[in-house]
Protein backbone atom coordinates (compact mmCIF):
# COMPACT_ATOMS: atom_id res chain seq x y z
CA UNK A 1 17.28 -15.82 10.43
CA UNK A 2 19.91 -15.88 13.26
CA UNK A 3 17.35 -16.63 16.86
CA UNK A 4 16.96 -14.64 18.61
CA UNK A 5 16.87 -11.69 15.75
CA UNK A 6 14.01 -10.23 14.75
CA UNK A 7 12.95 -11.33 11.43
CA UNK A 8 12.81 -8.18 8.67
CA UNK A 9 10.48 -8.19 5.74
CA UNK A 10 9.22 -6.24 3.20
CA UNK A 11 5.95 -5.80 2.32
CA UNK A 12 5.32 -4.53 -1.36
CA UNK A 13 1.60 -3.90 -2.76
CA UNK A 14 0.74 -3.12 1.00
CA UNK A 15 -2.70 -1.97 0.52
CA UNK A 16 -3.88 -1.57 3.93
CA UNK A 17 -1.39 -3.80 5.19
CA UNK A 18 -3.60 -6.97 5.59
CA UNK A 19 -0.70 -9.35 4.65
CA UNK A 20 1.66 -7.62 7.42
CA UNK A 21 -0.90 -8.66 10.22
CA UNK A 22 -1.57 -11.73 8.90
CA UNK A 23 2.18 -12.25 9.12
CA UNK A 24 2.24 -10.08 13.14
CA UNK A 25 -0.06 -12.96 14.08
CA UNK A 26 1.35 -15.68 12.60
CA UNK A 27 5.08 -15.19 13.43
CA UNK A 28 5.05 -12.29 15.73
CA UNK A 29 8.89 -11.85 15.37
CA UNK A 30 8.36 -10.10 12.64
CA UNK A 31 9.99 -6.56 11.74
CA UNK A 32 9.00 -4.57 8.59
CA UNK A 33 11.84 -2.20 7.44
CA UNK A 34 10.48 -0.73 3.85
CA UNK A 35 6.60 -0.81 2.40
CA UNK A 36 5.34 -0.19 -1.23
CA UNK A 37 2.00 0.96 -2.04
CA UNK A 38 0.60 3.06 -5.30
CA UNK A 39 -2.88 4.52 -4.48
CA UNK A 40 -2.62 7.48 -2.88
CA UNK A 41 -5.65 6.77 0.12
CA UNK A 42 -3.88 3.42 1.03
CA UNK A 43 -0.49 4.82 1.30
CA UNK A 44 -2.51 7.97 4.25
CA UNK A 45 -3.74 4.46 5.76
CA UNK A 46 -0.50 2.87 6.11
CA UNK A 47 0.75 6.34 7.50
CA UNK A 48 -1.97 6.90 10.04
CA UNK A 49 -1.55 2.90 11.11
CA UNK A 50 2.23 3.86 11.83
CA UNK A 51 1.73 6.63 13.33
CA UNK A 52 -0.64 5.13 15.95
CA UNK A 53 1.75 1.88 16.34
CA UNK A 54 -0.10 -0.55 14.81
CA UNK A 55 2.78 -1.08 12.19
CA UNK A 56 5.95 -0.53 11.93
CA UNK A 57 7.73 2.60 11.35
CA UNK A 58 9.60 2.41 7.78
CA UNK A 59 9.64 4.17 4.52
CA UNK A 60 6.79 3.64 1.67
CA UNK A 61 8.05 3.69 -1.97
CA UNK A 62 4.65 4.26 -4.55
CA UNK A 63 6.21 3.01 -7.32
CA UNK A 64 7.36 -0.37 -7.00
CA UNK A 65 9.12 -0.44 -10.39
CA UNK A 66 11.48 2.08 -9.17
CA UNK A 67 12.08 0.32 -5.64
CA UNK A 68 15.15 0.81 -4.37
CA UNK A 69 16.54 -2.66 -3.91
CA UNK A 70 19.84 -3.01 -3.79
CA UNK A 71 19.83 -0.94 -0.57
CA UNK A 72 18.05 -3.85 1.12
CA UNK A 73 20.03 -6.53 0.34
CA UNK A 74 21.15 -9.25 2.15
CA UNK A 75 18.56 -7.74 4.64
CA UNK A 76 15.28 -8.97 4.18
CA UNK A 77 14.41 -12.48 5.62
CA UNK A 78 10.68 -11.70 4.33
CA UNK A 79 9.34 -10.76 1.36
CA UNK A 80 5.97 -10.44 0.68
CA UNK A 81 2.84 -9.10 -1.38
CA UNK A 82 -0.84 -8.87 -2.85
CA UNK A 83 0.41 -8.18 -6.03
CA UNK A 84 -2.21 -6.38 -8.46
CA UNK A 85 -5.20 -8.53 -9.30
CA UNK A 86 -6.59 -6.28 -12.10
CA UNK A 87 -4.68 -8.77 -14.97
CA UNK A 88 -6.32 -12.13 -13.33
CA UNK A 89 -9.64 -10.94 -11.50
CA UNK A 90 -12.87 -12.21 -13.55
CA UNK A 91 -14.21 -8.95 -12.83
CA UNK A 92 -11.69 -7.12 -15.35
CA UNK A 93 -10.65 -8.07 -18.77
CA UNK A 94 -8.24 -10.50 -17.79
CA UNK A 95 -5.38 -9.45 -19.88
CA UNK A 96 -2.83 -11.42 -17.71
CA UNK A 97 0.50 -10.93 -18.39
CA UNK A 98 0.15 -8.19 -21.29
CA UNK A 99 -1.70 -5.91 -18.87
CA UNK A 100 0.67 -2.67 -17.74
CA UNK A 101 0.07 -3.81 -13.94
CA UNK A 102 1.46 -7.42 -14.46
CA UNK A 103 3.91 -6.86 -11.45
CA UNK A 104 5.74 -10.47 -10.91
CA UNK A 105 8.55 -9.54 -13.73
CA UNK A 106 9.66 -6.58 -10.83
CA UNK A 107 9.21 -8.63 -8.31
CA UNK A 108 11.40 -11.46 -9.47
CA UNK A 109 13.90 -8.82 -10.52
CA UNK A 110 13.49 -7.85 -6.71
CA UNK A 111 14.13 -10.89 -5.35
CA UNK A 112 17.39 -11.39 -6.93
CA UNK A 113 18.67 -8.03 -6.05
CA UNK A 114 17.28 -8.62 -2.67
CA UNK A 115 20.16 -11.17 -2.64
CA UNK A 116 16.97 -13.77 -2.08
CA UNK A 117 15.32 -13.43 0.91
CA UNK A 118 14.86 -16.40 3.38
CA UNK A 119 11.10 -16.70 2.72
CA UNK A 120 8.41 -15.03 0.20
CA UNK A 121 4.63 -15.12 0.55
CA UNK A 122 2.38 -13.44 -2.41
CA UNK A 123 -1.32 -13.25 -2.64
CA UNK A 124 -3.94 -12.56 -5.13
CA UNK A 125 -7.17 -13.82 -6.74
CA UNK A 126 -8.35 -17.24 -7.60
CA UNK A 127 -8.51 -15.68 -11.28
CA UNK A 128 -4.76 -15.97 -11.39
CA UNK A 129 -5.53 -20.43 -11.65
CA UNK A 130 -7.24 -19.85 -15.19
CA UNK A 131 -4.96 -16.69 -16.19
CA UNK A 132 -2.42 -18.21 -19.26
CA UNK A 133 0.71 -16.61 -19.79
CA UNK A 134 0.03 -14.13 -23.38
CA UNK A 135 3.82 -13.13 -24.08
CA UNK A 136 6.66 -15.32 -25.24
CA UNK A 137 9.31 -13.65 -23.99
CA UNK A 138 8.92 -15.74 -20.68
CA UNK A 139 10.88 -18.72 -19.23
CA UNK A 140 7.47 -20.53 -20.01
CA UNK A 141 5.86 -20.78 -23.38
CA UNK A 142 2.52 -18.71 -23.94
CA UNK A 143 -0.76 -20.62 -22.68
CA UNK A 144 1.60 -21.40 -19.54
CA UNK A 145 -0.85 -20.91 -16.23
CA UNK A 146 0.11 -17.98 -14.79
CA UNK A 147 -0.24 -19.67 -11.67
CA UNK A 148 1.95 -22.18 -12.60
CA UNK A 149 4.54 -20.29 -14.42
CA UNK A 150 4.96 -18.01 -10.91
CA UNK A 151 6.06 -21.10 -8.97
CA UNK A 152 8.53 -22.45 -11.45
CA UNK A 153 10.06 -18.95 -11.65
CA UNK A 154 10.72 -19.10 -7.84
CA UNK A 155 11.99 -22.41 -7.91
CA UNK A 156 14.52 -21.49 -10.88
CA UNK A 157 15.73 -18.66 -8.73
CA UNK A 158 16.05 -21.29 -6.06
CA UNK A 159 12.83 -21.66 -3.86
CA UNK A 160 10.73 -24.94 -3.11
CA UNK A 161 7.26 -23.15 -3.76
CA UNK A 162 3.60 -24.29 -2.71
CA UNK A 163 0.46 -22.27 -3.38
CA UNK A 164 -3.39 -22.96 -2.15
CA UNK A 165 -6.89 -21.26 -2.05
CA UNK A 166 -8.22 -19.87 1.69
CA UNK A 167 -10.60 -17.88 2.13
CA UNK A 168 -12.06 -15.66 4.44
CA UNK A 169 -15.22 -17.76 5.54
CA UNK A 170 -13.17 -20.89 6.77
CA UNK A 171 -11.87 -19.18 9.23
CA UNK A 172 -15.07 -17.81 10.38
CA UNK A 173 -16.28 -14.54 8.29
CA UNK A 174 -19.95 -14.12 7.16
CA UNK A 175 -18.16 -13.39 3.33
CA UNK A 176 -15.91 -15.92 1.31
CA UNK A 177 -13.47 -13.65 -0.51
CA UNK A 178 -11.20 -16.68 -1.84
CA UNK A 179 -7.58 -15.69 -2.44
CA UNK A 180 -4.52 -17.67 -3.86
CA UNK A 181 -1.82 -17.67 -1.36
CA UNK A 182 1.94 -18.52 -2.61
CA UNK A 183 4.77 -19.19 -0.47
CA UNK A 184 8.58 -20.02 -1.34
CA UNK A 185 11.40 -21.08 0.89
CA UNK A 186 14.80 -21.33 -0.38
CA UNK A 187 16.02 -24.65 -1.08
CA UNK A 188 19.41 -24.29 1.00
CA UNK A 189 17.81 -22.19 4.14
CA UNK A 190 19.24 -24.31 6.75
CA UNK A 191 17.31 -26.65 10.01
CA UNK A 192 18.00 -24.10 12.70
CA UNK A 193 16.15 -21.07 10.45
CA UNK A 194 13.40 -23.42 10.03
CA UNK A 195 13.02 -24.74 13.17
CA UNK A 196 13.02 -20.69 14.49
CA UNK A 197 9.88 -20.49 12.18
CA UNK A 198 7.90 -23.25 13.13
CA UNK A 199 8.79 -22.56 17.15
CA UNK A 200 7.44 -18.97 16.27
CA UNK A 201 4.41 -20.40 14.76
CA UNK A 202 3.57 -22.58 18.03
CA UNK A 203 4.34 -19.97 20.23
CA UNK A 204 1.79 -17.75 18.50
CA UNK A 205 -1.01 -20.51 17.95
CA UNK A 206 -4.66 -19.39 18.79
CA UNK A 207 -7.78 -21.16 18.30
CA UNK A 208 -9.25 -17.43 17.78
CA UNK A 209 -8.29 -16.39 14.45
CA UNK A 210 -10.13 -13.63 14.17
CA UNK A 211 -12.71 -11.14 15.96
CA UNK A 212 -15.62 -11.15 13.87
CA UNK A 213 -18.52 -8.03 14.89
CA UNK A 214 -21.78 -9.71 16.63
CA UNK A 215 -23.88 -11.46 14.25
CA UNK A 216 -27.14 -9.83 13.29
CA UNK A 217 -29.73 -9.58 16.18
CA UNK A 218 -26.64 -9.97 18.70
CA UNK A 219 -25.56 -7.11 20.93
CA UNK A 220 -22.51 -5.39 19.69
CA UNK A 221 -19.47 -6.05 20.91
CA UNK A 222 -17.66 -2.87 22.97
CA UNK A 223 -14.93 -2.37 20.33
CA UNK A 224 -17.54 -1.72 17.50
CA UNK A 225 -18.79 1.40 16.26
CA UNK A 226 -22.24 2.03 15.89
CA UNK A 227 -24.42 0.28 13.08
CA UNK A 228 -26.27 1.83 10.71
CA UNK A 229 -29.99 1.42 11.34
CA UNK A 230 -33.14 2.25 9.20
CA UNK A 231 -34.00 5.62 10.73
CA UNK A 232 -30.22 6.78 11.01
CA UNK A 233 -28.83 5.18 7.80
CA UNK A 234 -27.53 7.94 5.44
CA UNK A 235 -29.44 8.27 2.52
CA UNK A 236 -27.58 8.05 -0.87
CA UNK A 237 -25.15 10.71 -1.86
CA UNK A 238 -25.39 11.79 1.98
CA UNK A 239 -22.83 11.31 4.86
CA UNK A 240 -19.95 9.03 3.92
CA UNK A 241 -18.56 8.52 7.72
CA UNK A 242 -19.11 5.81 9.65
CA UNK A 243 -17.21 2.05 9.74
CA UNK A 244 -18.45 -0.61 7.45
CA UNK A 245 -20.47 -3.25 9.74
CA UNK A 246 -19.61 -6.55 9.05
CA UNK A 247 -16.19 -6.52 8.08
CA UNK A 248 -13.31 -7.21 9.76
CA UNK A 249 -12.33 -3.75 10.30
CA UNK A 250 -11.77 -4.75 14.00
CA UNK A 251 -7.80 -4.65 12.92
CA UNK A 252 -7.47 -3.26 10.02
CA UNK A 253 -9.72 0.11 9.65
CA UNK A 254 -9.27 1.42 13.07
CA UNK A 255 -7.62 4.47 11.36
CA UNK A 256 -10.29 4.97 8.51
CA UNK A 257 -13.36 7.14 9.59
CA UNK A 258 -14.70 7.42 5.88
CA UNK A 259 -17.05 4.48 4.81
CA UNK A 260 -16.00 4.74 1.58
CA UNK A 261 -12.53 4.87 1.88
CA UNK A 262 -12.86 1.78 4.36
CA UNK A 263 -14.52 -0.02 1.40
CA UNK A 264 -12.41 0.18 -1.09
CA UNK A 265 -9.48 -0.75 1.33
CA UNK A 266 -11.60 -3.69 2.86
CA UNK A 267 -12.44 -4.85 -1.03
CA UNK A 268 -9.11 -4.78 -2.57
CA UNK A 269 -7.26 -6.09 0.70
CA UNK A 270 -6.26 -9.34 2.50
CA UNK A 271 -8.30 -10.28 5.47
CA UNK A 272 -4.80 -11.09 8.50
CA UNK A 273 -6.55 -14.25 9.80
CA UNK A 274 -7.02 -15.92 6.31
CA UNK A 275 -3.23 -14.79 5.80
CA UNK A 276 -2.36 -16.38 9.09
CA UNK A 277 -3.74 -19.20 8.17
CA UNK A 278 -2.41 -19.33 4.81
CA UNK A 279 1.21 -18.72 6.33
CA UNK A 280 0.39 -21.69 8.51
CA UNK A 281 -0.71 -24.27 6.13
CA UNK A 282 1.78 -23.63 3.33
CA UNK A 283 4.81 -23.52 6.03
CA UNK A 284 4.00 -26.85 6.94
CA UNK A 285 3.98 -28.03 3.30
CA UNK A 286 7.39 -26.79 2.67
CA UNK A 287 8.88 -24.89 5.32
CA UNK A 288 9.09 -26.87 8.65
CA UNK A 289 12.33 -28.17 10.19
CA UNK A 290 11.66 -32.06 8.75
CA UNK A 291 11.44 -30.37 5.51
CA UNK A 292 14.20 -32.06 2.75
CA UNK A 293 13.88 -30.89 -0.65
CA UNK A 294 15.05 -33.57 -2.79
């Protein structure tokens, strides 16, 4: 974190990259050099994004157990990711840590081999507060939060670690979607690589977080496609094109021209402004220059 070089990061369980533009806004200075991403429609997403500048150019591994990262290390300052929710959500069967797509084990492995990056920021649901650790073959005993157990892990690989709720309607969306936000900072990153983050942060401060569609009744705004109406909505099992209306697709699904697809992105993504926010309230728990970990 040398000023004035361009932070790197990586951003693993991209999805439709929701955590990279929350991090764009935030920090700006802000350069991602390798994605991950499994499901085949996301991973044509984060392609067509690239491809029309609106991320980075850099290579997308689908299997994140297989990442390749020894070849990154000592060169990520960033490391972040929505990690699968499937074990935690309330919607599933919550099998936590026993469930196939538990992903923190690779991603602590990742971090090590990464030669531990600067600064990591995770997301995922507010099911992961309740979740209790099944297994015993953790560094916490079973019935552990899973929550819990995730920040001790980073701070015994060396990270002072803070975690909250946002959500999507504090920062002005007509939907709540509440997501647990983690950050770590390692313990011995130094005043002058904080202090580059937090001037970052103020140089990029807004009081517009985000750029919600017109409100029902109001006239649309020029960037949004065309609503659906009563006479011209598609009946069901017709015509699956179109944009979602009130969603905040006004960043993230301007290369999506399939409703459904756009959905299922929208649903299983990160809105950027409640991850900009997120990045901005946990830094200044742990992360700002008058930080001391004691």
């Amino acid at each position: 974190m040398d000023h004035p070089r361009e932070l790197t990061h990586v951003s693993l369980c991209a999805g439709y990259g929701g955590l990279d533009l929350g991090l764009r806004r935030a920090i700006g200075s802000v350069r991602t050099v390798a994605f991950s991403e499994i499901e085949h429609h996301a991973c044509a997403n984060l392609v067509t994004k690239i491809e029309a500048g609106l991320l980075d150019r850099a290579p997308i591994w689908t299997d994140l157990k297989t990442f390749p990262w020894g070849a990154f290390r000592g060169r990520v300052d960033i490391l972040s990711g929505g990690f699968p929710c499937q074990p935690f959500s309330t919607a599933g069967q919550r099998a936590g840590d026993s469930d196939p797509r538990h992903l923190w084990p690779h991603i602590t492995r990742g971090i090590r081999e990464l030669g531990r990056p600067a600064l990591v920021f995770f997301e995922n649901v507010d099911g992961i507060i309740s979740s209790k650790l099944a297994g015993s073959e953790w560094a916490d005993p079973a019935g552990t939060p899973v929550l819990l157990h995730i920040l001790r892990e980073l701070e015994r690989m060396g990270y002072h670690a803070t975690a909250g709720v946002f959500s999507a309607g504090e920062i002005g969306a007509p939907h709540q979607r509440k997501r647990v936000f983690i950050m770590g900072v390692r313990d011995d990153l130094d005043l002058a690589a904080r202090a580059l983050v937090s001037e970052l942060l103020e140089r990029t401060g807004r009081g517009d977080l985000a750029a919600w569609p017109a409100g029902r009744g109001a006239a649309q705004h020029a960037w949004e496609p065309p609503r659906f109406t009563r006479n011209s909505a598609p009946a069901l099992g017709g015509d699956a094109d179109g944009s979602a209306d009130r969603l905040d697709y006004g960043d993230l699904c301007l290369a999506v021209d399939n409703r459904i697809d756009e959905l299922r992105l929208l649903g299983n993504g990160v809105v950027p402004a409640t991850a900009e926010r997120a990045f901005r309230v946990l830094w200044g728990r742990v992360g700002h220059a008058a930080y001391r970990h004691e």
